[in-house]
C-alpha atoms as a PDB file:
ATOM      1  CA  UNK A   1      88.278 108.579  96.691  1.00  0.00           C
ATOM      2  CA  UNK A   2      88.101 111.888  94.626  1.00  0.00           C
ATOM      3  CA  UNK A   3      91.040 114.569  95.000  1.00  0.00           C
ATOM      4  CA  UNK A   4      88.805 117.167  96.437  1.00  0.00           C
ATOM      5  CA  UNK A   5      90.507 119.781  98.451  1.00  0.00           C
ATOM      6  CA  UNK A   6      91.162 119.347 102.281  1.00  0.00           C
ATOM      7  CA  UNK A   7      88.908 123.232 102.013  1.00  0.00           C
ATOM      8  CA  UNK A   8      86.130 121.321 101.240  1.00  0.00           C
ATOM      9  CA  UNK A   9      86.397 119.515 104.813  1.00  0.00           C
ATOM     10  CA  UNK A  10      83.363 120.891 106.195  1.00  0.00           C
ATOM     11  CA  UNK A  11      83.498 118.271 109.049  1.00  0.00           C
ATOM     12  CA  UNK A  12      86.182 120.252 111.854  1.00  0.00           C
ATOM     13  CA  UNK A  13      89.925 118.822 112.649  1.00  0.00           C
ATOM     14  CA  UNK A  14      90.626 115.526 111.515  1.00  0.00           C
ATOM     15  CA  UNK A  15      91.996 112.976 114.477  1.00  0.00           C
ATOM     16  CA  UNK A  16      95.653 112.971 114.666  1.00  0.00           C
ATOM     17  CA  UNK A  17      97.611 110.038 112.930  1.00  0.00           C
ATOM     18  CA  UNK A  18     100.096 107.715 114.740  1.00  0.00           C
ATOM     19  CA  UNK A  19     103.696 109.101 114.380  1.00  0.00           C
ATOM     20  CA  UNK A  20     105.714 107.099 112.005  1.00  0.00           C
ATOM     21  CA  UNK A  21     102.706 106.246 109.799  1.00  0.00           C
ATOM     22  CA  UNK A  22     104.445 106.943 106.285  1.00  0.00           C
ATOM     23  CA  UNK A  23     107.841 105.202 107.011  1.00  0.00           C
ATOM     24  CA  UNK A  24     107.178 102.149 109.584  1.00  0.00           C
ATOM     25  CA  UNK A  25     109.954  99.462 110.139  1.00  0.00           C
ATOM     26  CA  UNK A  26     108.429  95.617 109.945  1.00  0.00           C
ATOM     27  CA  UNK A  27     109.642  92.841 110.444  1.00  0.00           C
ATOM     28  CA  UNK A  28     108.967  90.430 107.767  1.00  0.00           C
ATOM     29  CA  UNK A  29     111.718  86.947 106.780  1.00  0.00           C
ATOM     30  CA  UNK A  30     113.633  87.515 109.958  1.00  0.00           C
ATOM     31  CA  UNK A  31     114.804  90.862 107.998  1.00  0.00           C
ATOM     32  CA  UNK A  32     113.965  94.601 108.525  1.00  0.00           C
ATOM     33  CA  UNK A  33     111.800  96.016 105.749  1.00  0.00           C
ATOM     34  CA  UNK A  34     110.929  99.794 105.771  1.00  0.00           C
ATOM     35  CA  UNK A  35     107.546  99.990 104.174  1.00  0.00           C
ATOM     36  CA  UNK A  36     106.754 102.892 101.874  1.00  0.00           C
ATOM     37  CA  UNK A  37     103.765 104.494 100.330  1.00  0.00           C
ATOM     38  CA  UNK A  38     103.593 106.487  96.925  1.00  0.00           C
ATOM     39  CA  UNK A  39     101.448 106.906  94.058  1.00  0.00           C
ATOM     40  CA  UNK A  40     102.654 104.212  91.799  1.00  0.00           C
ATOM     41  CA  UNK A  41     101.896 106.659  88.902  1.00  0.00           C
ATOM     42  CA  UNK A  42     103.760 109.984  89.560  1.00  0.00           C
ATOM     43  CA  UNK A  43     105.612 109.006  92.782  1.00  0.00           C
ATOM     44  CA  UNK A  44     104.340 111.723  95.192  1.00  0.00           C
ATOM     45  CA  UNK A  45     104.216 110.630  98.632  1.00  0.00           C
ATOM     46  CA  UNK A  46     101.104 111.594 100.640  1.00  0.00           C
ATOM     47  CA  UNK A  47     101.897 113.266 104.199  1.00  0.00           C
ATOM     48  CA  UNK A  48      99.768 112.381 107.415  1.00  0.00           C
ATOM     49  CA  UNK A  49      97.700 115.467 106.614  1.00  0.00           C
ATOM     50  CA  UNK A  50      96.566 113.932 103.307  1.00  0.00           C
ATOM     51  CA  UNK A  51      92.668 113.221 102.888  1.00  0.00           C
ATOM     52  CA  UNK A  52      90.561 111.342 100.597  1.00  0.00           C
ATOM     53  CA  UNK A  53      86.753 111.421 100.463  1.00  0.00           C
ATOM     54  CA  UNK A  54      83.955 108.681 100.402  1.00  0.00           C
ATOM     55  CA  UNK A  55      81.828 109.761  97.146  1.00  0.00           C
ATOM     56  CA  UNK A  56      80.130 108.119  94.448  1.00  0.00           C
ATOM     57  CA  UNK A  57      82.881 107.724  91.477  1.00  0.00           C
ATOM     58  CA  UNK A  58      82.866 105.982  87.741  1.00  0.00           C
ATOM     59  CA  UNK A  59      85.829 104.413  86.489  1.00  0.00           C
ATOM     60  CA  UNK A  60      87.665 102.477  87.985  1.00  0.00           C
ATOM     61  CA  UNK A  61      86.148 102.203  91.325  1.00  0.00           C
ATOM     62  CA  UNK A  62      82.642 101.902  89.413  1.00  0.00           C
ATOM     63  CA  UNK A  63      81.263 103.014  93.164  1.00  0.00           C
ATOM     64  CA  UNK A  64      77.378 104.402  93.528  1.00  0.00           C
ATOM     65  CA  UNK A  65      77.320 104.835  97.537  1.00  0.00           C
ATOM     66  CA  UNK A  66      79.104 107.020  99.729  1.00  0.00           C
ATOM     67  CA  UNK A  67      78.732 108.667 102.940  1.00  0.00           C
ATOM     68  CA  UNK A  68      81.121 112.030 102.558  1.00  0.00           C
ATOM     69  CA  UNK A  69      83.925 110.833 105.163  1.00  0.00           C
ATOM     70  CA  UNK A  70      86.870 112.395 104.831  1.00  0.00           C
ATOM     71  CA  UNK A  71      90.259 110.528 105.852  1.00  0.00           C
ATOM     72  CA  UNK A  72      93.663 109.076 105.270  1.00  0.00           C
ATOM     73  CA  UNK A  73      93.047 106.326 103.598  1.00  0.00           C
ATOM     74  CA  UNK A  74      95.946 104.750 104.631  1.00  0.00           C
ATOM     75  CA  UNK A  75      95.303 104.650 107.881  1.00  0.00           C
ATOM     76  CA  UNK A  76      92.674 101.456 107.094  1.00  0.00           C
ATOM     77  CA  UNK A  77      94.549 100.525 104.073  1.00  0.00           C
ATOM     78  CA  UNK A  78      91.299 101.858 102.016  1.00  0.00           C
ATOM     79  CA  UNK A  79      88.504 100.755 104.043  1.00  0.00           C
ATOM     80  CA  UNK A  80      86.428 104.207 104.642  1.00  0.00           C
ATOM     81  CA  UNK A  81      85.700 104.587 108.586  1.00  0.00           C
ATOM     82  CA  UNK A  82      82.777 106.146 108.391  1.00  0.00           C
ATOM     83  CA  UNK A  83      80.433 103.206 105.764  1.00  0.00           C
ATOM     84  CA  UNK A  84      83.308 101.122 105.830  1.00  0.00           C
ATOM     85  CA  UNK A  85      83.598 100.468 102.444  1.00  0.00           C
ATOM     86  CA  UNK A  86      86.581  98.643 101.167  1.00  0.00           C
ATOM     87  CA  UNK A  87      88.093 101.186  98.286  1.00  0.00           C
ATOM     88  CA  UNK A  88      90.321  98.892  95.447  1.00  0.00           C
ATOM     89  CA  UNK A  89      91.418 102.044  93.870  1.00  0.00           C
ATOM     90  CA  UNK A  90      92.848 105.135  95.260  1.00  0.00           C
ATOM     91  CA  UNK A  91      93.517 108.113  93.106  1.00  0.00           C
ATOM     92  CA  UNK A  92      96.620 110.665  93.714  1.00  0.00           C
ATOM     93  CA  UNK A  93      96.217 113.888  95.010  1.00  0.00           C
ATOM     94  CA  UNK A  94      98.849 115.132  92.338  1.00  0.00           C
ATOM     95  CA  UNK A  95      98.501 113.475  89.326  1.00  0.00           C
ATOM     96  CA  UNK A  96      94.943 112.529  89.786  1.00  0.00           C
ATOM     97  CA  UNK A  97      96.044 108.887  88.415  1.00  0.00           C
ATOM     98  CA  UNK A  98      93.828 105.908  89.769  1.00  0.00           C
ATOM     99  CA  UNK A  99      96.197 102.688  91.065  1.00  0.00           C
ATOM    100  CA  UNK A 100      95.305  99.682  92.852  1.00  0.00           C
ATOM    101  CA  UNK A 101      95.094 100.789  96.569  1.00  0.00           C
ATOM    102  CA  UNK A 102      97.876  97.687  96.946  1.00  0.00           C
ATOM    103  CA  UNK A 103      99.975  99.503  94.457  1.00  0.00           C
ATOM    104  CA  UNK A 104     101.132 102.113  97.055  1.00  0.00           C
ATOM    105  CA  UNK A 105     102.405 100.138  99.390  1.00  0.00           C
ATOM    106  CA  UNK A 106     106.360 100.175  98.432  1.00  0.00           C
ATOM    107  CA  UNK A 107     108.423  97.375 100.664  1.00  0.00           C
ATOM    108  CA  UNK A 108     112.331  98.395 100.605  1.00  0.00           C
ATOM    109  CA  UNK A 109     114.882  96.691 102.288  1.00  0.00           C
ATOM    110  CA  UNK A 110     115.935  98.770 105.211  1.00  0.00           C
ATOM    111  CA  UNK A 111     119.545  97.897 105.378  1.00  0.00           C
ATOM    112  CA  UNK A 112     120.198  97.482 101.574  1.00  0.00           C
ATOM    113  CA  UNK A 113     117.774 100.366 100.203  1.00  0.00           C
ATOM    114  CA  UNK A 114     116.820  99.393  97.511  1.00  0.00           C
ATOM    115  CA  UNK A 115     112.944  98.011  96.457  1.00  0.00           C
ATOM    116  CA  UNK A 116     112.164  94.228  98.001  1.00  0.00           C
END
C-alpha cells in the first residue's frame, strides 16, 4: 500500500464510505469504547477520502503481486477488495512510515477519553 496520489486514480469515483467510519462507538466489556484510527508513527488521521493502492512493495510488506486497486484500506481492515490480499503493513500518507495495519486502530474510552 504505496502513498501514491489519489491523481493517479485512473479508475473513476471511488464508492462512498459508511458515515461514521473514522470515529465508530462499540460496545466492548459492557462499556462504550470510541475506536480511533491514526498512523501510529506521525499521528495523522486518514479521512474517508483517503486511498491506498494494491502494488508490488519491498520492505516490510515483502509483497510481489498486486492488482492496482485503489481503496480505503480501512474499510476491510487491510484486505484489498479487488485480489483480496490481506496487507500486514500499511504505510501513512504523510509521513510515509510503515506500521502494523493493527497499529492504527486506537481504542479510547468514550466517557473517560483517554487511550484503553
Amino acid at each position: 500500500m504505496c502513498a501514491i496520489p489519489q491523481q493517479a486514480l485512473q479508475r473513476g469515483t471511488p464508492p462512498a464510505l459508511p458515515p461514521g467510519l473514522f470515529d465508530v462507538e462499540r460496545q466492548h466489556d459492557e462499556s462504550t469504547r470510541k475506536e480511533r484510527i491514526r498512523c501510529p508513527a506521525c499521528q495523522w488521521q486518514p479521512s474517508a477520502s483517503s486511498r491506498w493502492f494494491c502494488q508490488e512493495t519491498g520492505a516490510p510488506e515483502h509483497f510481489t503481486g498486486g492488482c492496482g486497486e485503489a481503496w480505503n484500506t480501512f474499510t476491510t481492515r487491510g484486505r484489498c477488495p479487488g485480489c483480496h490480499y490481506q496487507w500486514r503493513w500499511t504505510a501513512c500518507l504523510k509521513c510515509d512510515a510503515w506500521s502494523l495495519h493493527d497499529a492504527w486502530y486506537e481504542r479510547e474510552d468514550a466517557d473517560a477519553g483517554r487511550p484503553a
